[in-house]
N, C-alpha and C. Protein backbone atom coordinates (compact mmCIF):
# COMPACT_ATOMS: atom_id res chain seq x y z
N UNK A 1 9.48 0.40 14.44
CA UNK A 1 9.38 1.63 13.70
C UNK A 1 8.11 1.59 12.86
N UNK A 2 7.50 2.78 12.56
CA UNK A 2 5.97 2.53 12.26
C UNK A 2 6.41 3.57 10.48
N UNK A 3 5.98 2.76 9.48
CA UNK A 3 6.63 2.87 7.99
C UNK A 3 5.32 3.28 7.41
N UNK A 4 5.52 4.12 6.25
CA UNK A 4 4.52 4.04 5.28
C UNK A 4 5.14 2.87 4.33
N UNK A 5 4.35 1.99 3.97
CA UNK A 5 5.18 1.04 2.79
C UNK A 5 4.42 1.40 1.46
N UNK A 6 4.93 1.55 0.73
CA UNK A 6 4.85 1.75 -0.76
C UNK A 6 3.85 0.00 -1.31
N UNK A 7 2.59 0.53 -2.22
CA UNK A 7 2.38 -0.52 -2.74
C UNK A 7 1.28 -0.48 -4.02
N UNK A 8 1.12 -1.00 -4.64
CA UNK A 8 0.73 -1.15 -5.87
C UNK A 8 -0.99 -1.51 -5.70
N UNK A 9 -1.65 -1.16 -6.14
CA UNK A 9 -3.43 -1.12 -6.58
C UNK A 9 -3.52 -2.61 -7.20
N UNK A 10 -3.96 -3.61 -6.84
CA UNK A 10 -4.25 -4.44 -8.09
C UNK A 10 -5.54 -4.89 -8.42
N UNK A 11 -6.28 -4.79 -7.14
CA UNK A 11 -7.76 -5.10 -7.77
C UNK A 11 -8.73 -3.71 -6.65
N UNK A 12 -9.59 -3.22 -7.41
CA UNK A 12 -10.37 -2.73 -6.53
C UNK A 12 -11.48 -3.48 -6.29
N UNK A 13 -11.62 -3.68 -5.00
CA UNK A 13 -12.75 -4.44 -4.44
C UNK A 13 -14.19 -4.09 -3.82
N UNK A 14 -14.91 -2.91 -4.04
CA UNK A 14 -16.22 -2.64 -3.69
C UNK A 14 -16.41 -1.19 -4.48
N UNK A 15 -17.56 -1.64 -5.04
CA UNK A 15 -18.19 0.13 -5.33
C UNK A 15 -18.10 1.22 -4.96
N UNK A 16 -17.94 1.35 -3.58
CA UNK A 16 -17.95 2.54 -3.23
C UNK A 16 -16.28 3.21 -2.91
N UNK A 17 -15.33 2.35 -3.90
CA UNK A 17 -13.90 2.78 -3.23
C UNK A 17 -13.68 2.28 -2.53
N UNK A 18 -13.85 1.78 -1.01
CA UNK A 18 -13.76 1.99 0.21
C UNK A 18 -12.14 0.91 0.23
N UNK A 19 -12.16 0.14 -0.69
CA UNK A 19 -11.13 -0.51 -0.04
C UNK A 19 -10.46 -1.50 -1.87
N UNK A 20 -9.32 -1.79 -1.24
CA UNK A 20 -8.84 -2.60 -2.52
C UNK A 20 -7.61 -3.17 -1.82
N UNK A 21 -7.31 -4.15 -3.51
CA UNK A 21 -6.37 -4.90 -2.82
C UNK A 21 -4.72 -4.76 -3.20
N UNK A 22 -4.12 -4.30 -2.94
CA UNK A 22 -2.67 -3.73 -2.73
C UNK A 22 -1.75 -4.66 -2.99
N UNK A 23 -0.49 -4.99 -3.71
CA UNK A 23 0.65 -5.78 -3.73
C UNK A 23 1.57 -5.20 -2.77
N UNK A 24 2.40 -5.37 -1.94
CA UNK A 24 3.51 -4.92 -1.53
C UNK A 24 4.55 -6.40 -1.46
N UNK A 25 5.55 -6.25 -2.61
CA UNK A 25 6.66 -6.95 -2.97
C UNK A 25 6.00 -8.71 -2.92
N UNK A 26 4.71 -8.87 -3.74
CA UNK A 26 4.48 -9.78 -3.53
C UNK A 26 3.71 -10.36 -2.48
N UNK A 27 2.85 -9.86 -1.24
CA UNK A 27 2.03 -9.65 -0.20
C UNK A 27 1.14 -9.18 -0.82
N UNK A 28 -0.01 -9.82 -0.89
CA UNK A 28 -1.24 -9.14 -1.53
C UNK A 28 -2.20 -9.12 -0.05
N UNK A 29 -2.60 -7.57 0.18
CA UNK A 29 -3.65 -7.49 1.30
C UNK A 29 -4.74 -6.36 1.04
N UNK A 30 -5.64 -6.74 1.72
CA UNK A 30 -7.17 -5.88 1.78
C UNK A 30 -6.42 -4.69 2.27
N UNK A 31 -6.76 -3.33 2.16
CA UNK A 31 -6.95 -1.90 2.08
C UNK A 31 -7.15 -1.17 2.01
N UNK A 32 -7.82 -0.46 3.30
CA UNK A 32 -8.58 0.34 3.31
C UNK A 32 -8.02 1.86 2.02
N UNK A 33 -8.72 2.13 1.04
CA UNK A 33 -8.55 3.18 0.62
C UNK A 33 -9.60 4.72 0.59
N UNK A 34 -10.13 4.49 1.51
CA UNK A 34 -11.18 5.48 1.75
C UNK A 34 -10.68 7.32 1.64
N UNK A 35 -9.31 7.24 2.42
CA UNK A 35 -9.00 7.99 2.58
C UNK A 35 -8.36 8.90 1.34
N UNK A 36 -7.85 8.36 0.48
CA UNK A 36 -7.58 8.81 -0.78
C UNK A 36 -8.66 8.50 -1.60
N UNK A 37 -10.03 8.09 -1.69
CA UNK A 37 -11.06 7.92 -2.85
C UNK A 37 -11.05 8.86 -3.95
N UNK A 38 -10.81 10.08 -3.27
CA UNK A 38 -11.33 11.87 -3.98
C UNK A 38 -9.91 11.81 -5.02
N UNK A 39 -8.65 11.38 -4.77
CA UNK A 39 -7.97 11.03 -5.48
C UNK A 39 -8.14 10.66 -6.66
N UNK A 40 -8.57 9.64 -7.02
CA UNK A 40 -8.93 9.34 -8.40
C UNK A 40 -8.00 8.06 -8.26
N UNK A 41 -8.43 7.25 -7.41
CA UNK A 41 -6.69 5.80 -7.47
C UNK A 41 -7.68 5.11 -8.46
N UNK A 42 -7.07 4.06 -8.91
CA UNK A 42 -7.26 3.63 -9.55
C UNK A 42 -6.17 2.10 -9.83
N UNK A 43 -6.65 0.95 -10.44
CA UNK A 43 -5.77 0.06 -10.37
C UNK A 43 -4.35 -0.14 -11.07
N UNK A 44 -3.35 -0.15 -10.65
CA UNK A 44 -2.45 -0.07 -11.32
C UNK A 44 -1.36 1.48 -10.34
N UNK A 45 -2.22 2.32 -9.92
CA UNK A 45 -1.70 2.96 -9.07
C UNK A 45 -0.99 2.41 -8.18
N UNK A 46 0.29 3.91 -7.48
CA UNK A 46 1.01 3.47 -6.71
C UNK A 46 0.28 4.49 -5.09
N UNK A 47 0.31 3.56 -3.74
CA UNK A 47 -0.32 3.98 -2.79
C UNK A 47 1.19 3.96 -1.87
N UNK A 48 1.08 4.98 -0.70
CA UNK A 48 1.63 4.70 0.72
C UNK A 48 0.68 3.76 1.28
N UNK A 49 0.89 2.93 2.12
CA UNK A 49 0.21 2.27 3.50
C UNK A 49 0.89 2.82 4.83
N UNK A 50 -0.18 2.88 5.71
CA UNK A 50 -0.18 2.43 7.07
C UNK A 50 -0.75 2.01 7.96
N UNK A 51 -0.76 1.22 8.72
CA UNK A 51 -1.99 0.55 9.32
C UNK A 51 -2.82 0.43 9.34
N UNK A 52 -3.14 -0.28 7.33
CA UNK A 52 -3.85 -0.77 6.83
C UNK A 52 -5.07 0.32 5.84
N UNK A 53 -3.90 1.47 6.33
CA UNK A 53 -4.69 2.32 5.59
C UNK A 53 -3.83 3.02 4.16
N UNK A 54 -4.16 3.24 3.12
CA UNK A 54 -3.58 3.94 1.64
C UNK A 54 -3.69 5.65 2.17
N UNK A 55 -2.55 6.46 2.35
CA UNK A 55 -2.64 7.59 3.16
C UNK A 55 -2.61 8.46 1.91
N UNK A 56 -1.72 8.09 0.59
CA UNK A 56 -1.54 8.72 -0.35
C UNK A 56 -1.15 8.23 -1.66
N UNK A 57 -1.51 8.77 -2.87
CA UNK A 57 -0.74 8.41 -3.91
C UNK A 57 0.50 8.93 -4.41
N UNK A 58 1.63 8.21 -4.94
CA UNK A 58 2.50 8.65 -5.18
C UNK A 58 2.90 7.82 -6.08
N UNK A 59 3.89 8.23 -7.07
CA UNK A 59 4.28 7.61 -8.79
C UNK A 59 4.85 6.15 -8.20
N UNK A 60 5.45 5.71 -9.49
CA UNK A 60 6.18 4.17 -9.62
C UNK A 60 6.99 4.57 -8.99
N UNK A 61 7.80 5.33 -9.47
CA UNK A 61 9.61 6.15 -9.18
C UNK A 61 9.53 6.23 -7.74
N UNK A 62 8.73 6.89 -7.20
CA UNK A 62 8.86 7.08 -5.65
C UNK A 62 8.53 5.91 -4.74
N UNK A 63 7.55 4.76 -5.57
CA UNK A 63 7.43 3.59 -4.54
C UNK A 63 8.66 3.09 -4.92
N UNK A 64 9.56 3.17 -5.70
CA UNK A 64 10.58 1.79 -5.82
C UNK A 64 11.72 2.49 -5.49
N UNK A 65 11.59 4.21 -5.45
CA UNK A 65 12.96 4.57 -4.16
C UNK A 65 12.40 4.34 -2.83
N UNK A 66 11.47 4.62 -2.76
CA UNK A 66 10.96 3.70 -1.42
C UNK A 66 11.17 2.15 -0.76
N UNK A 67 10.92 1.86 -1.67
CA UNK A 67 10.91 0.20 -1.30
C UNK A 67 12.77 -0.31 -1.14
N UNK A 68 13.44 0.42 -1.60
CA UNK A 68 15.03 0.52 -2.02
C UNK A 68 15.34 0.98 -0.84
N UNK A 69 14.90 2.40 -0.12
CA UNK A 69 14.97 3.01 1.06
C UNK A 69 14.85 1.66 1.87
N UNK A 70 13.81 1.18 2.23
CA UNK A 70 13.26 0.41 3.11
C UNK A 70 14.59 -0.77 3.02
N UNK A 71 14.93 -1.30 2.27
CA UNK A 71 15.78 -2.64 2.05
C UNK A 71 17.40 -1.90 2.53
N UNK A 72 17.79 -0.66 1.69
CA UNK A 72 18.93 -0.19 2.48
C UNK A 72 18.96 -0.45 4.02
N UNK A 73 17.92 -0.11 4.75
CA UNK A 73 18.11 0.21 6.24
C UNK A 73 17.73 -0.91 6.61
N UNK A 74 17.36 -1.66 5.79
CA UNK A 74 17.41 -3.04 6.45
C UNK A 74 15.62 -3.40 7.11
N UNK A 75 14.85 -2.43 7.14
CA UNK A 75 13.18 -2.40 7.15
C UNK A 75 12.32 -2.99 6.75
N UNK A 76 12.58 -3.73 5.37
CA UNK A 76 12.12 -4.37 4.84
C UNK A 76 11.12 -5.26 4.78
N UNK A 77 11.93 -6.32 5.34
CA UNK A 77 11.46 -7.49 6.15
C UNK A 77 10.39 -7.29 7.11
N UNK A 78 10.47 -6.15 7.95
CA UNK A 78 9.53 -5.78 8.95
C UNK A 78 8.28 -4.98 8.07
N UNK A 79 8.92 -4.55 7.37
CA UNK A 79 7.69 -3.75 6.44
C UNK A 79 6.50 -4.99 6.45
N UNK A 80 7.16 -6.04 5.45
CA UNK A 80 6.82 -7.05 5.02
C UNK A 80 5.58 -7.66 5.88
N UNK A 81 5.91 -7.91 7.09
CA UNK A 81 5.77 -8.53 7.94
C UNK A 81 4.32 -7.56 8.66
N UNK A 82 4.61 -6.33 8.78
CA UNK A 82 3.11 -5.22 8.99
C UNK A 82 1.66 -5.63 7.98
N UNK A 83 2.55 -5.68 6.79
CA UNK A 83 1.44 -6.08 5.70
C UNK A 83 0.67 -7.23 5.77
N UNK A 84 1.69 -8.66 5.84
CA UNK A 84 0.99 -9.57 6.36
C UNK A 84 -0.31 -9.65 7.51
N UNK A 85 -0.11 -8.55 8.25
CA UNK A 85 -0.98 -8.22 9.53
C UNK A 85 -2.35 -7.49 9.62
N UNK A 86 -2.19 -7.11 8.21
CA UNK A 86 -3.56 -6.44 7.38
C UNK A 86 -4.74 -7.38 7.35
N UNK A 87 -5.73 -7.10 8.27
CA UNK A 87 -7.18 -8.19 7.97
C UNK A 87 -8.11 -6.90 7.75
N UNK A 88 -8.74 -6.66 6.58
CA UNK A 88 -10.30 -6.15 6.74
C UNK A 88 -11.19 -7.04 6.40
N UNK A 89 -12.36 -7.81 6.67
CA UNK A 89 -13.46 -8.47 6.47
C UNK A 89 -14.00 -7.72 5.84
């Protein structure tokens, strides 16, 4: 099943936006954030992911009914496991 996972801003990593580095439940990975730049993210923000990309911002409240969503159905783990799979050089 192909997830947006909910995850947290923690460092931004290049000038131009283009990318930063994301917590999800303890998984820290490179991320592309290009696509939301015009946004205004910022560290400490909460992002969607998907294949390796930040599609959107959305509050605390909604990543952690998210992340709750994900663990109900049992997704979790696999979420988990997508993130790990995140390489940008």
């Amino acid at each position: 099943m192909c997830l947006a996972i909910p995850g947290k801003i923690v460092e931004m990593v290049d000038d131009q936006n283009q990318y930063a580095i994301i917590d999800v439940s303890g998984v820290k990975r490179k991320v592309n954030i290009s696509l939301i730049k015009n946004e205004g993210v910022h560290v400490n923000d909460w992002v969607l992911i998907h294949v390796g990309f930040a599609m959107n911002k959305i509050s605390e409240k909604e990543a952690k009914e998210q992340l709750q969503l994900l663990q109900e159905i049992g997704e979790d783990m696999e979420a988990l496991e997508e993130v790990r799979g995140y390489q940008f050089e």
